[in-house]
Protein backbone atom coordinates (compact mmCIF):
# COMPACT_ATOMS: atom_id res chain seq x y z
CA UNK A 1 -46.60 54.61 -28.71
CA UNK A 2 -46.90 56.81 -32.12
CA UNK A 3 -49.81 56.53 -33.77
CA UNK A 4 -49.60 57.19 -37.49
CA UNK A 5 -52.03 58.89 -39.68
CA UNK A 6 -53.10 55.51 -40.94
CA UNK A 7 -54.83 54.71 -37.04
CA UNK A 8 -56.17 57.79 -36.86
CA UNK A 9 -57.82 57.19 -40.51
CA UNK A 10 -59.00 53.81 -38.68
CA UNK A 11 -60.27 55.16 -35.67
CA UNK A 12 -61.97 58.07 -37.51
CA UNK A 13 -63.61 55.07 -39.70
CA UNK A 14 -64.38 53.40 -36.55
CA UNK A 15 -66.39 56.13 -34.97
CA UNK A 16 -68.25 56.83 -37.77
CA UNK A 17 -68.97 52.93 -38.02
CA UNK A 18 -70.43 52.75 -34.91
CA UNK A 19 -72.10 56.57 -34.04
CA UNK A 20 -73.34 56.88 -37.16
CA UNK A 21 -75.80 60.01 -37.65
CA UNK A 22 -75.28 59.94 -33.30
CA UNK A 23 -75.96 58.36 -30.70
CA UNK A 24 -79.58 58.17 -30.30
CA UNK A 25 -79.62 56.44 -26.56
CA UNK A 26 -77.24 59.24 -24.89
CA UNK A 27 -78.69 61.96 -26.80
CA UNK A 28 -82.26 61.01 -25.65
CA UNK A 29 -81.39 60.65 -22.35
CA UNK A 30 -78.66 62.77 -21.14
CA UNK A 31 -78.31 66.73 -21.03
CA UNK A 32 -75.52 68.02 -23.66
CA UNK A 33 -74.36 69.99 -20.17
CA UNK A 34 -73.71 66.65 -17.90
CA UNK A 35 -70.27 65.26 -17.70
CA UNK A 36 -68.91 61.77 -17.12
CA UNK A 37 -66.39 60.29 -15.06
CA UNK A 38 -65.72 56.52 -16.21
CA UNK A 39 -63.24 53.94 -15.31
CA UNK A 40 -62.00 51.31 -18.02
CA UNK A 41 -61.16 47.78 -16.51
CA UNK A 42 -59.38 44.74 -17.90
CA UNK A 43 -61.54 41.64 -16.51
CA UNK A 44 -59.18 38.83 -16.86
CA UNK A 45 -55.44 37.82 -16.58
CA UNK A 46 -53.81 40.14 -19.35
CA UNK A 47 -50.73 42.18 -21.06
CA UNK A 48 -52.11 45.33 -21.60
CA UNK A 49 -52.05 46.42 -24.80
CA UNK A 50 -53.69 49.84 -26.90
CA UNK A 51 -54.40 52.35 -24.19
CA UNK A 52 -52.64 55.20 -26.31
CA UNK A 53 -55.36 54.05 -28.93
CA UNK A 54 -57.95 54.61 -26.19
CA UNK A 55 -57.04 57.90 -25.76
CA UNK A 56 -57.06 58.72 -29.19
CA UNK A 57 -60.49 57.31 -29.71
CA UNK A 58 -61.63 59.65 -27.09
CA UNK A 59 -59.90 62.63 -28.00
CA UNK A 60 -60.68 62.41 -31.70
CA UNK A 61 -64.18 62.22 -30.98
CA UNK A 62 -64.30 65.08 -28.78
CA UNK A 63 -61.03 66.94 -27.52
CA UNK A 64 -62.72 67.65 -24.47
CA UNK A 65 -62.58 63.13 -23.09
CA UNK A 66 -59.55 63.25 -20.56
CA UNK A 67 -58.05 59.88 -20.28
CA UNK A 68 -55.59 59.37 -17.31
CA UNK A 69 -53.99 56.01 -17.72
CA UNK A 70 -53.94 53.55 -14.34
CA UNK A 71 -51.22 51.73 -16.12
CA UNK A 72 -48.83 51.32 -18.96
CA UNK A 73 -49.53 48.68 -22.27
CA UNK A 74 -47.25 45.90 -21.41
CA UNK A 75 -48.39 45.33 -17.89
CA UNK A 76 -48.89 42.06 -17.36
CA UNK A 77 -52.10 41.42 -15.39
CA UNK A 78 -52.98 38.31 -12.94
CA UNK A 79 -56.58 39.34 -12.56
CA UNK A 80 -59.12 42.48 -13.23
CA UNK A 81 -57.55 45.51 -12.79
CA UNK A 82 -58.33 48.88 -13.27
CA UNK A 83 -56.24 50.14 -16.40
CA UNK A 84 -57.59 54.25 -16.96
CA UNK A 85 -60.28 56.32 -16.21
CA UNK A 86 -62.15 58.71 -18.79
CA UNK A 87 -63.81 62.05 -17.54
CA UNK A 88 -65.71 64.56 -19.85
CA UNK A 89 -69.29 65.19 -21.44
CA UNK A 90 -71.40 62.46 -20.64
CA UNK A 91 -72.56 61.96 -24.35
CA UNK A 92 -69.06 62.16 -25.33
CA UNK A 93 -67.87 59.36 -23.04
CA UNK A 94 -71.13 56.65 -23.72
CA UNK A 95 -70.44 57.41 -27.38
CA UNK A 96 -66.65 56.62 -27.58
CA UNK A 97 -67.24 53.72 -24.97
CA UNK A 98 -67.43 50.63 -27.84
CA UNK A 99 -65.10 51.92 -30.19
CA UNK A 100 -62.62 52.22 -27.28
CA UNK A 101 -63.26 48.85 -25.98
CA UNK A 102 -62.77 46.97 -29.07
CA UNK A 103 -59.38 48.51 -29.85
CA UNK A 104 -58.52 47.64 -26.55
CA UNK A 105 -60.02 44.44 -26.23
CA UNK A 106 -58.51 43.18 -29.23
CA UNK A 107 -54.99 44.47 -28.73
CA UNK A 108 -54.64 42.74 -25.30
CA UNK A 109 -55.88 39.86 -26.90
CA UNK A 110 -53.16 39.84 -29.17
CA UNK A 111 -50.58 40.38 -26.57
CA UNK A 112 -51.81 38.30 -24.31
CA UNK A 113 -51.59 35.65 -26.84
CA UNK A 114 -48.11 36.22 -27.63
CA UNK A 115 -47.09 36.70 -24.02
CA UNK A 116 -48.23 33.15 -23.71
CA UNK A 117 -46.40 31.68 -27.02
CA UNK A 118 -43.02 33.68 -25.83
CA UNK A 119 -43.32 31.76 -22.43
CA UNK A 120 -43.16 28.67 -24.62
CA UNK A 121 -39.94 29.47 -25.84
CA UNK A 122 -38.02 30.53 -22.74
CA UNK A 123 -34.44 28.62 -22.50
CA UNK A 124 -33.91 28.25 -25.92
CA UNK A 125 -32.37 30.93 -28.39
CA UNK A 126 -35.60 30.71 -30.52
CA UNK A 127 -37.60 34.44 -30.84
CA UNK A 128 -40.91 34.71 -31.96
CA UNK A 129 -42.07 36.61 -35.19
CA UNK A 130 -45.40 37.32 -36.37
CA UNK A 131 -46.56 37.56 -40.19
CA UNK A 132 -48.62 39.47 -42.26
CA UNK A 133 -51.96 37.78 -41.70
CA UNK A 134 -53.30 40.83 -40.10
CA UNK A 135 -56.67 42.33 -39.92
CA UNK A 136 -56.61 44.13 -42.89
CA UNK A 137 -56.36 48.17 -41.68
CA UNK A 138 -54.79 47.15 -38.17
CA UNK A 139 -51.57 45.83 -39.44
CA UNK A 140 -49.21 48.81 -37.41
CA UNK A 141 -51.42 48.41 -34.00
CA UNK A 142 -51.54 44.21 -34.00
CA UNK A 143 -47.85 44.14 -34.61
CA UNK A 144 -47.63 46.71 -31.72
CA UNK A 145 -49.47 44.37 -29.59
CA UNK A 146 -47.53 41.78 -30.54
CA UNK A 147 -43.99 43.71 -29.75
CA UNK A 148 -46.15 44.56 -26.01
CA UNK A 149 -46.18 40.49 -25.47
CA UNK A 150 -42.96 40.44 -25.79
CA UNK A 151 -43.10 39.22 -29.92
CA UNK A 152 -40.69 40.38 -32.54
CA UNK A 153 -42.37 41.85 -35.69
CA UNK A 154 -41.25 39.92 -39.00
CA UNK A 155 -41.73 42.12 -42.24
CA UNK A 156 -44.54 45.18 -42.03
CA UNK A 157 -45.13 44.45 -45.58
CA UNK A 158 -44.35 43.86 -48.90
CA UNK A 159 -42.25 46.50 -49.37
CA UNK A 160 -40.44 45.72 -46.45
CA UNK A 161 -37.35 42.90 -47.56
CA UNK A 162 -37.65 40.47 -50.31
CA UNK A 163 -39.23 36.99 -49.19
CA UNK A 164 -38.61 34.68 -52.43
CA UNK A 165 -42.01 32.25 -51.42
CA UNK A 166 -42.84 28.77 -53.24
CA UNK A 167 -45.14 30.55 -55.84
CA UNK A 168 -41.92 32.88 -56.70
CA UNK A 169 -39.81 29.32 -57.10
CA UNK A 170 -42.46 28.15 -59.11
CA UNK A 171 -42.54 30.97 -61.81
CA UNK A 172 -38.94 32.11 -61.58
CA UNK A 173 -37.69 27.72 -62.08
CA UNK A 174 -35.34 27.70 -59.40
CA UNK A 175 -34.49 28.36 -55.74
CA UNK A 176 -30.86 29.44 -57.50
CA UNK A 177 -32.63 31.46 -60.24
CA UNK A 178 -35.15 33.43 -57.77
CA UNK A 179 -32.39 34.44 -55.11
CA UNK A 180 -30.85 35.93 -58.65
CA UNK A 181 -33.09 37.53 -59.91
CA UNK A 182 -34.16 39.25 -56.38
CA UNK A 183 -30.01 40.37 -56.01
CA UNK A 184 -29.97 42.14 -58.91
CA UNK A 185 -33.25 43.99 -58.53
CA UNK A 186 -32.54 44.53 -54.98
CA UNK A 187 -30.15 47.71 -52.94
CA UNK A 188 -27.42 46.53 -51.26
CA UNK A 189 -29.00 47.18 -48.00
CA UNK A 190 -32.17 44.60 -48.89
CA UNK A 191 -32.43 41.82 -47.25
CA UNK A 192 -33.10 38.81 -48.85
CA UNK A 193 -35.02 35.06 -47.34
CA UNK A 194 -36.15 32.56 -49.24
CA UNK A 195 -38.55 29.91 -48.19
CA UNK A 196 -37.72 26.20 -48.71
CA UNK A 197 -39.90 23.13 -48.53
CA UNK A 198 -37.58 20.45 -48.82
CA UNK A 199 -33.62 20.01 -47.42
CA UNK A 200 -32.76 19.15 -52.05
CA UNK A 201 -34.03 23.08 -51.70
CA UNK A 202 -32.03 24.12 -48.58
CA UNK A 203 -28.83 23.08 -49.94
CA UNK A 204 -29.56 24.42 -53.19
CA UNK A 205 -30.21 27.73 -51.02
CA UNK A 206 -26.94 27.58 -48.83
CA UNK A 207 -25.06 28.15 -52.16
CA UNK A 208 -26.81 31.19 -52.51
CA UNK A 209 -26.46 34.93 -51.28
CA UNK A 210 -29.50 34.65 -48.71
CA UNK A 211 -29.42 36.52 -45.55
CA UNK A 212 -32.30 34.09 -44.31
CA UNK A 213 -33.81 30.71 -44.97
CA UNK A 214 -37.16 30.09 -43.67
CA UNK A 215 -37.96 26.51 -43.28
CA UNK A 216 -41.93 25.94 -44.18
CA UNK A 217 -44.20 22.77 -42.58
CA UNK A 218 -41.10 20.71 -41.68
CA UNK A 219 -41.21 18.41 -39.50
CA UNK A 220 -39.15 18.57 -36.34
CA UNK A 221 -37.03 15.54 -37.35
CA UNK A 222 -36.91 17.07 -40.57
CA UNK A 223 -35.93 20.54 -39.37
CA UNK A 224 -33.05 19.33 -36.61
CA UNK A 225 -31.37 18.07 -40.14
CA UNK A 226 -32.21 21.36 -41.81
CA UNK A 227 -30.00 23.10 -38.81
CA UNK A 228 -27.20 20.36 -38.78
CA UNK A 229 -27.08 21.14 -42.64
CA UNK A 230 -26.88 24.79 -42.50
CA UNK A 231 -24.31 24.54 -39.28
CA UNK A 232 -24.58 28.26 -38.34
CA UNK A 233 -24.29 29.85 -42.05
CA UNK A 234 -27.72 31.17 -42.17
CA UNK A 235 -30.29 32.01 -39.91
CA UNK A 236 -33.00 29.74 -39.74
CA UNK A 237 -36.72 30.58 -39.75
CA UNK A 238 -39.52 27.94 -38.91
CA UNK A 239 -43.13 28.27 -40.41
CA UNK A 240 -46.35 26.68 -41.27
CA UNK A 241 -49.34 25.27 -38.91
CA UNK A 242 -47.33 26.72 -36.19
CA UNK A 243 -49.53 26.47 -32.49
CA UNK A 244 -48.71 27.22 -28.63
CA UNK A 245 -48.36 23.19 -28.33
CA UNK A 246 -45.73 23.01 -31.27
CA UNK A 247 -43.51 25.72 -29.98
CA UNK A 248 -41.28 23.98 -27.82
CA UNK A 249 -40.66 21.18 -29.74
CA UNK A 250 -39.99 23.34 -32.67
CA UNK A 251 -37.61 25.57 -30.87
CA UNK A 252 -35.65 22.61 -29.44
CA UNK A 253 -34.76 21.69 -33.37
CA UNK A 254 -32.31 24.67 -33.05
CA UNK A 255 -33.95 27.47 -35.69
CA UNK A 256 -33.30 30.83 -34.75
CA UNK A 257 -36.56 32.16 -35.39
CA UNK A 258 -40.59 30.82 -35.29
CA UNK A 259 -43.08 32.61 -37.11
CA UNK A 260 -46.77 32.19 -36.38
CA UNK A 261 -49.49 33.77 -37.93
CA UNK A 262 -52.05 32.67 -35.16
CA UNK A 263 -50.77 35.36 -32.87
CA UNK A 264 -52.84 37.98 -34.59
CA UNK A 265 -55.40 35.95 -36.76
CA UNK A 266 -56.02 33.82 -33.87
CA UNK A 267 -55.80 35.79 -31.04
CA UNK A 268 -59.04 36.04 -28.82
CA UNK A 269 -60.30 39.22 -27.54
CA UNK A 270 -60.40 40.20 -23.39
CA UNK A 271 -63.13 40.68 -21.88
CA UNK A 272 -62.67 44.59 -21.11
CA UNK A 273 -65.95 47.37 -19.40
CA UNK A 274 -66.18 50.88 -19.12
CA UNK A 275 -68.32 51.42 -16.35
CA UNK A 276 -69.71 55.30 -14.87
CA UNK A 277 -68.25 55.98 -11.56
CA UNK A 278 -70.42 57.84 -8.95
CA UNK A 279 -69.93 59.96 -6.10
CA UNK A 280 -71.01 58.04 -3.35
CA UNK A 281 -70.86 61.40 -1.20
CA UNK A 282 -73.82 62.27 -2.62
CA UNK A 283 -75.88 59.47 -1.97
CA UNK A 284 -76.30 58.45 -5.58
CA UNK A 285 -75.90 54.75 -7.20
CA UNK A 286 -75.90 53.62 -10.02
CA UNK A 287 -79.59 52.36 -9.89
CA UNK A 288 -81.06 54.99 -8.23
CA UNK A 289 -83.58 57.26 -10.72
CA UNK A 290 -82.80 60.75 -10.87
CA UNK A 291 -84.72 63.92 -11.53
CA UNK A 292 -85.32 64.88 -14.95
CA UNK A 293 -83.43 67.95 -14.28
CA UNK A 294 -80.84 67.45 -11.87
CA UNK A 295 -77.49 66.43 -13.73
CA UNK A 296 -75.58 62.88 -12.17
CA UNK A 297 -73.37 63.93 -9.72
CA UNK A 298 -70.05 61.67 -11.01
């Protein structure tokens, strides 16, 4: 994974969120001089998801932070697993440890999530797009997580392809008058969808120059017309109060493509832990009180 300049802008606003003017528990406790050795866990079933943005948590906040991944994002998980360890300054490590975590947590939860809605879909020639109802700032990294669950990323934004909406209908008159309008203004290599609500609208859209339709809250009785209508012409995009439960059905219609916002504004976060990992050579646990001025042997 590349991260852009736009995560690192997040994760530097991130840090500063969290740390603030520092971290007043580490820095009252530890020495500057002690360093860390940590291991980062997944604690559920999972597809791993973010552990580049891990390490760039760590190394933006202090160079030093080593992260050695376990495994790769994608991995799909079938219980807790180990997924990288951290080693560096102690106050470095505690410091980084939430901002880390969240990215991470909320990452696999998006592709978990998807993992599960692709499963939904296997045997039929449906794929499974997400949308822009994204946290706003996280837009590249959820549509990252949804590509490592095994999603297909619809338009990054609005600059990305024209999608002629109801509202654009509305104010341009016409299904036949916005897919115009949007071919003159657009480059020849722009393409163009257009969103219908009604099969009066799909056929008025089949006469059109429209690389996609997408079909939004049909029914599926309503929708297996929609594809006998369009017999192949177009590729067909379902959308609209799309859930896990509805996939299958909606699939089966015969659309090419189901988009479903709930994979990233739904998706639930994993339950992820950084924990300190000690030497047991030593004689040292995790519980046991040390001397003032002896650093933790780790």
């Amino acid at each position: 994974m590349i991260l852009l300049d736009s995560v690192y802008r997040l994760i530097r606003l991130a840090l500063q969120e969290d740390i603030g003017r520092g971290d007043q528990t580490s820095e009252a406790i530890m020495d500057p001089e002690w360093s860390a050795a940590a291991a980062i866990y997944i604690k559920q079933p999972a597809v791993v998801a973010g552990l580049p943005v891990v390490q760039a948590v760590f190394q933006t906040l202090d160079p030093r932070v080593q992260v050695i991944p376990a495994i790769s994002d994608g991995t799909h998980l079938s219980e807790k697993a180990l997924v990288c360890q951290v080693e560096g300054p102690a106050l470095s490590v505690l410091s980084g440890e939430r901002t880390a975590l969240n990215f991470l947590a909320r990452l696999t939860g998006i592709a978990t999530a998807t993992a599960r809605a692709v499963a939904e879909l296997e045997g039929t020639k449906a794929k499974l797009l997400d949308t822009r109802k994204t946290t706003p700032g996280w837009r590249t990294l959820e549509k990252y997580a949804v590509r490592m669950g095994g999603g297909h990323n619809h338009r990054f934004g609005l600059d990305d392809m024209i999608l002629i909406k109801d509202n654009h209908i509305a104010l341009a008159g016409s299904v036949r008058e916005a897919v115009r309008r949007a071919r003159l203004y657009a480059s020849i290599s722009t393409r163009v969808e257009v969103e219908v609500d009604t099969l009066s609208q799909l056929e008025e859209a089949l006469q059109c120059d429209v690389d996609m339709i997408l079909l939004d809250n049909m029914d599926c009785p309503t929708m297996e017309q929609a594809v006998r209508m369009t017999a192949g012409k177009v590729p067909l995009e379902a959308s609209g109060n799309m859930s896990v439960e509805r996939l299958r059905a909606v699939a089966n219609t015969g659309v090419d493509y189901i988009s479903m916002g709930a994979l990233t504004h739904g998706a639930t976060s994993v339950d992820v832990g950084l924990d300190i990992t000690i030497d047991g050579a030593q004689g040292v646990t995790a519980g046991e009180r040390r001397d003032g001025n002896e650093p933790p042997r780790v």
